[in-house]
Protein backbone atom coordinates (compact mmCIF):
# COMPACT_ATOMS: atom_id res chain seq x y z
CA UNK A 1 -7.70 6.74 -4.69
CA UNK A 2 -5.01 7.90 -3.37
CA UNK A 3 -6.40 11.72 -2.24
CA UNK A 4 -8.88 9.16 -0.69
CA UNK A 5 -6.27 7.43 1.46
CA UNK A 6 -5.66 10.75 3.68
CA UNK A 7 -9.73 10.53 4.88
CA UNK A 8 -10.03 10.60 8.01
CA UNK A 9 -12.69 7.84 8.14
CA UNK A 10 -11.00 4.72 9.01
CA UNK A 11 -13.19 2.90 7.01
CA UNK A 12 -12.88 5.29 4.03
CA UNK A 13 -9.13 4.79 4.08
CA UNK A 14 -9.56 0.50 4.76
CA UNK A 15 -11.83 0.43 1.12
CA UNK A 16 -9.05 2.75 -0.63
CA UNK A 17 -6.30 0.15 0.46
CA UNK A 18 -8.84 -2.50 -1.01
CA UNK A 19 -9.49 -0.95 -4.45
CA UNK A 20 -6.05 0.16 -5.14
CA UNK A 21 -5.26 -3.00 -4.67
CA UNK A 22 -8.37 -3.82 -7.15
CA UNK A 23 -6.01 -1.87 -9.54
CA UNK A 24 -2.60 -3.04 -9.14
CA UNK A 25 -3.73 -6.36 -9.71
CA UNK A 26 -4.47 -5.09 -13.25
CA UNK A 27 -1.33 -3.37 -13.30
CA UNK A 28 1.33 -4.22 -11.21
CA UNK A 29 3.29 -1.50 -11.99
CA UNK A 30 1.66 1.17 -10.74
CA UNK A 31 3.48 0.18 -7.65
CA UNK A 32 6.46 2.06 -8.94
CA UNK A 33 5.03 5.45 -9.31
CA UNK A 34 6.40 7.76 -6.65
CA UNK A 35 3.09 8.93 -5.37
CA UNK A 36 2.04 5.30 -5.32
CA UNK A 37 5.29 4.33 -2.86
CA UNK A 38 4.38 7.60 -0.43
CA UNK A 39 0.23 6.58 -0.32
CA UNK A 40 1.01 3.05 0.44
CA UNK A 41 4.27 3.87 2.95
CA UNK A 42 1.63 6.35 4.45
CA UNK A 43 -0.77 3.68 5.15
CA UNK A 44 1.70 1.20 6.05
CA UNK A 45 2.03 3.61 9.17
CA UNK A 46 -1.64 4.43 9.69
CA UNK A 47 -3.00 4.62 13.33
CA UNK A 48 -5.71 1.96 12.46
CA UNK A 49 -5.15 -1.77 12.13
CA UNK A 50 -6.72 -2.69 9.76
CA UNK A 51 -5.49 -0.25 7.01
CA UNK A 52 -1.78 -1.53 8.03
CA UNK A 53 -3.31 -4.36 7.43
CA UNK A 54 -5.01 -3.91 3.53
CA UNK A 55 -1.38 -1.90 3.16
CA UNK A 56 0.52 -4.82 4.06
CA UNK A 57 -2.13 -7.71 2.42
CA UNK A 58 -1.05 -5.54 -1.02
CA UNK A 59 2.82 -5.43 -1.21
CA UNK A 60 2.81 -9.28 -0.32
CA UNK A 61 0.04 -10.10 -3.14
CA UNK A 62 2.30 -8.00 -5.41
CA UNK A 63 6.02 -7.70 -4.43
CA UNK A 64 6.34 -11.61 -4.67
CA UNK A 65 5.31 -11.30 -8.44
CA UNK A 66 7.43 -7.99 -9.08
CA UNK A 67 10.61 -8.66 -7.52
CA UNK A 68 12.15 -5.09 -8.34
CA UNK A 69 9.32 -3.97 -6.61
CA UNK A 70 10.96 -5.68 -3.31
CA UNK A 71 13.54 -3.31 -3.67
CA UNK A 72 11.86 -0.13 -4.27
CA UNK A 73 9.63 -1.34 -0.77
CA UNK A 74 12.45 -2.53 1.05
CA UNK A 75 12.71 0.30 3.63
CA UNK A 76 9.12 0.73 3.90
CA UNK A 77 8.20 -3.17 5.15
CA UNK A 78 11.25 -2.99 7.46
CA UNK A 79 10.31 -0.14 8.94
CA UNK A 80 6.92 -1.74 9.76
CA UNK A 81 8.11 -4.48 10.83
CA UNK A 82 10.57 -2.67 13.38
């Protein structure tokens, strides 16, 4: 998923959002893997909408739940929302 996440197909990158989201809602703490925090801080400053967008719809499912995962995101979700 997340060699799938640098496609250029907007699209291809929208669905890769989706399913790793699939996944972390079997386990939440895949969120705190490294390469995890860089795929999803890479899509949370994608040119296209409406991967921001699946980025964004996945840290609020999940961050709520896993509140050291706040912290670890912190920078990342104020940075897009500056």
């Amino acid at each position: 998923i997340l060699r799938v996440l640098g496609e250029n197909a907007i699209a291809v990158r929208t669905k890769a959002m989706k399913c790793l989201s699939e996944v972390v809602a079997v386990d939440p703490s895949i969120l705190a893997r490294p390469d995890m925090q860089r795929g999803v801080h890479g899509r949370l400053m994608d040119n296209s909408t409406s991967v921001r967008e699946a980025a964004v719809e996945l840290l609020g499912r999940f961050v709520l739940c896993r509140p050291q995962l706040a912290e670890q995101y912190y920078d990342m979700l104020i940075e897009r929302i500056l």
